[in-house]
N, C-alpha and C. Protein backbone atom coordinates (compact mmCIF):
# COMPACT_ATOMS: atom_id res chain seq x y z
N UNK A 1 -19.08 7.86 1.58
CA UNK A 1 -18.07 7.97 2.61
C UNK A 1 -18.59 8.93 3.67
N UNK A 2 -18.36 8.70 4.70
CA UNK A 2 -18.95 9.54 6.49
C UNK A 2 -17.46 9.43 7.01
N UNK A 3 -17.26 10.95 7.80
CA UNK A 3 -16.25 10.71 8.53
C UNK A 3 -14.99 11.07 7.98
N UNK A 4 -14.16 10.13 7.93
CA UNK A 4 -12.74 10.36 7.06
C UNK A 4 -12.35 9.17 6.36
N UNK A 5 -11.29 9.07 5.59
CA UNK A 5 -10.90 7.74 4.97
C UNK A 5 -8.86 8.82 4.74
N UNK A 6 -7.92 7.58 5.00
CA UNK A 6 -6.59 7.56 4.53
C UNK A 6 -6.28 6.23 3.66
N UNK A 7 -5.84 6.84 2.48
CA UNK A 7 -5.55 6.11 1.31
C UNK A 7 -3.94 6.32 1.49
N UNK A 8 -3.48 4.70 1.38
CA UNK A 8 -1.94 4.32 1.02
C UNK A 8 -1.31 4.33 -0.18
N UNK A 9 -0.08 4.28 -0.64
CA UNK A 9 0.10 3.73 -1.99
C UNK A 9 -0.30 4.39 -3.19
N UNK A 10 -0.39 5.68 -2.43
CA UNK A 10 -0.78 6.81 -3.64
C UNK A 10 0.53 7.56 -4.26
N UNK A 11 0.57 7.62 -5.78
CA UNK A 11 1.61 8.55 -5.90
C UNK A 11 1.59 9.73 -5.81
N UNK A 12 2.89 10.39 -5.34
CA UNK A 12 2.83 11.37 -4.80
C UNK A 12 2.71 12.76 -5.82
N UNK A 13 1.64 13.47 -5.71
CA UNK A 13 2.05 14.39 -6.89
C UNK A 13 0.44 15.53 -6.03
N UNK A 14 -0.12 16.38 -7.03
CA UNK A 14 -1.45 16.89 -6.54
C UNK A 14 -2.41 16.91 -7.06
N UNK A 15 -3.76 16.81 -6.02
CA UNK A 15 -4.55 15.74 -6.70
C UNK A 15 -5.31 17.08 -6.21
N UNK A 16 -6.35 17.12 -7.13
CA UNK A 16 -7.90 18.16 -6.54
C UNK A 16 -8.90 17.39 -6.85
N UNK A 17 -10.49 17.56 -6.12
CA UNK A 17 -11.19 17.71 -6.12
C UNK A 17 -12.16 17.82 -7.12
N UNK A 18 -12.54 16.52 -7.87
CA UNK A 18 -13.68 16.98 -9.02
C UNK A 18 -14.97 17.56 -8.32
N UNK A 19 -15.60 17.01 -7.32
CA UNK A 19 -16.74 17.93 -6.65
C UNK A 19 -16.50 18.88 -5.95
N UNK A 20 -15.45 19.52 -4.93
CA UNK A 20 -15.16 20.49 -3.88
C UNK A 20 -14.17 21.76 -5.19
N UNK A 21 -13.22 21.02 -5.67
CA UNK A 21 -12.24 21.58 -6.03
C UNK A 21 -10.93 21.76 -4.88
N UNK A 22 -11.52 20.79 -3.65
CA UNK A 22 -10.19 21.15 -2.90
C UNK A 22 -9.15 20.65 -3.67
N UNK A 23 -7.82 20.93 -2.96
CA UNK A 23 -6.30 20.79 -3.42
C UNK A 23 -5.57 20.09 -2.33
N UNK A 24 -4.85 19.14 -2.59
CA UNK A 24 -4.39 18.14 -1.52
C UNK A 24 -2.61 17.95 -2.16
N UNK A 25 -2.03 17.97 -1.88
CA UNK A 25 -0.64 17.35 -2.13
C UNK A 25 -0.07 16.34 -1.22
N UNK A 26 0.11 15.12 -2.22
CA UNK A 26 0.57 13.62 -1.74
C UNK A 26 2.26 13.96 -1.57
N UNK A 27 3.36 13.93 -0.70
CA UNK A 27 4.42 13.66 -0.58
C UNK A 27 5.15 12.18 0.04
N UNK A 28 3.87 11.63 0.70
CA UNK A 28 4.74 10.45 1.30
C UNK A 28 3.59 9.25 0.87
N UNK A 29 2.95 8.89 -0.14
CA UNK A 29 2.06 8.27 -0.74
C UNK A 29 0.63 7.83 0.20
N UNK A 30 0.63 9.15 0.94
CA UNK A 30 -1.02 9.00 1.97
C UNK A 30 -1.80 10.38 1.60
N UNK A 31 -2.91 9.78 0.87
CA UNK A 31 -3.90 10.46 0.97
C UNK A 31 -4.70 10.51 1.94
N UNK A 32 -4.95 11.64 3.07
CA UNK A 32 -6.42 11.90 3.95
C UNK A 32 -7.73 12.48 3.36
N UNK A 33 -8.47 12.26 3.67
CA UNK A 33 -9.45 13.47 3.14
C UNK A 33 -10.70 13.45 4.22
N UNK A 34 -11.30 14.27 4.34
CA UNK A 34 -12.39 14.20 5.43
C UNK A 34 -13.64 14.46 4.57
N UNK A 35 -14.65 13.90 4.87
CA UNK A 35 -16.24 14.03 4.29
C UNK A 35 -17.41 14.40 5.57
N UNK A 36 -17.40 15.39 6.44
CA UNK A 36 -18.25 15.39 7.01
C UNK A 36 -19.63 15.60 6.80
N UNK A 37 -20.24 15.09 7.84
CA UNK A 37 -21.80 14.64 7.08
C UNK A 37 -22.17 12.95 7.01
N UNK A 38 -23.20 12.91 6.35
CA UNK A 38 -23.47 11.65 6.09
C UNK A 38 -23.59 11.92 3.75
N UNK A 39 -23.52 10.42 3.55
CA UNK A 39 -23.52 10.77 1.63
C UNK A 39 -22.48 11.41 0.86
N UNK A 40 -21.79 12.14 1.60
CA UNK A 40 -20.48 12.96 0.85
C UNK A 40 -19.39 11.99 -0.60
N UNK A 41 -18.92 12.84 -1.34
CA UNK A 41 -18.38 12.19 -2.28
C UNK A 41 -17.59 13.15 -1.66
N UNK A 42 -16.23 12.64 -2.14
CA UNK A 42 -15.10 12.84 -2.91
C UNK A 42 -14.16 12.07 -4.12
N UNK A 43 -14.19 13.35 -4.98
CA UNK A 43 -13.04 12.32 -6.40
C UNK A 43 -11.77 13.17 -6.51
N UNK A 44 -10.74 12.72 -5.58
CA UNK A 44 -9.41 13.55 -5.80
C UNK A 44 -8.70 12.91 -7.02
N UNK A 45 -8.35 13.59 -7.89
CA UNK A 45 -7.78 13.14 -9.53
C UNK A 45 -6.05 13.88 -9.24
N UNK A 46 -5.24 13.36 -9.40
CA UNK A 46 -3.74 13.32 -9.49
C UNK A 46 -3.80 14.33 -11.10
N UNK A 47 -3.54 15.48 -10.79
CA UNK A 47 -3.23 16.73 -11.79
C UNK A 47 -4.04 16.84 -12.55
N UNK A 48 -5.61 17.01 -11.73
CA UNK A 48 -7.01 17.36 -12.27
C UNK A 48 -6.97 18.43 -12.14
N UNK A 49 -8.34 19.05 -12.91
CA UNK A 49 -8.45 20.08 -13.08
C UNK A 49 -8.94 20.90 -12.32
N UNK A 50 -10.21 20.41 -11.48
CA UNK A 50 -10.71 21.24 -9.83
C UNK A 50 -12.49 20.53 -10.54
N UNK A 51 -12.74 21.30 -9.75
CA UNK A 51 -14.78 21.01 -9.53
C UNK A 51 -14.68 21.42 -11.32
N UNK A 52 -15.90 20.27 -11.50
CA UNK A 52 -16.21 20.16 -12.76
C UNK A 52 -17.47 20.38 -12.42
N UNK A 53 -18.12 20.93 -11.65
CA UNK A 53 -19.76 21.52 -11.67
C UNK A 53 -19.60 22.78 -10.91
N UNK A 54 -21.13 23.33 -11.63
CA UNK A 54 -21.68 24.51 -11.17
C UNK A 54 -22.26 24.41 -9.82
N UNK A 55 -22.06 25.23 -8.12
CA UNK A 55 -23.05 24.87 -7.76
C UNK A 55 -24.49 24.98 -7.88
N UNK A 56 -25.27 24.02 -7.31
CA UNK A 56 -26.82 24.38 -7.39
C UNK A 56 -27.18 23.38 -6.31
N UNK A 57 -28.37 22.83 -6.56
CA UNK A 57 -29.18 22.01 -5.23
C UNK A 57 -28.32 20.94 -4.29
N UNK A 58 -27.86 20.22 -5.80
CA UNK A 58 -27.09 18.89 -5.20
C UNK A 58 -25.53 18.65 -5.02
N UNK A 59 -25.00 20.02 -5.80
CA UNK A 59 -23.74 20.31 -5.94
C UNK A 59 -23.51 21.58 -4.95
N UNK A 60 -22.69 21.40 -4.21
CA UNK A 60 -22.07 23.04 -3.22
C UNK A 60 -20.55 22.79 -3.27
């Protein structure tokens, strides 16, 4: 993903970040999220736990 992406039809609850650990809260079933750069992941998980890695080379 480059750029941004908005996801519909999401339930509403809070979702974090398995690579960033950001924190996002869904209230009206739209997820945004921004990836700047080029290659970026994001995996927002609905009452995850946050970044599941250490950083190092390929992880920040």
């Amino acid at each position: 993903m480059s750029g941004s992406a908005t996801y519909t039809g999401i339930p509403d609850g809070t979702y974090r970040d398995a690579v960033t650990g950001d924190t996002r809260t869904v209230s009206d079933g739209r997820l945004t999220v921004g990836a700047p750069g080029k290659g970026n992941l994001r995996v927002y998980v609905l009452n995850g736990p946050g970044k599941i890695g250490k950083d190092g080379p390929y992880l920040k």
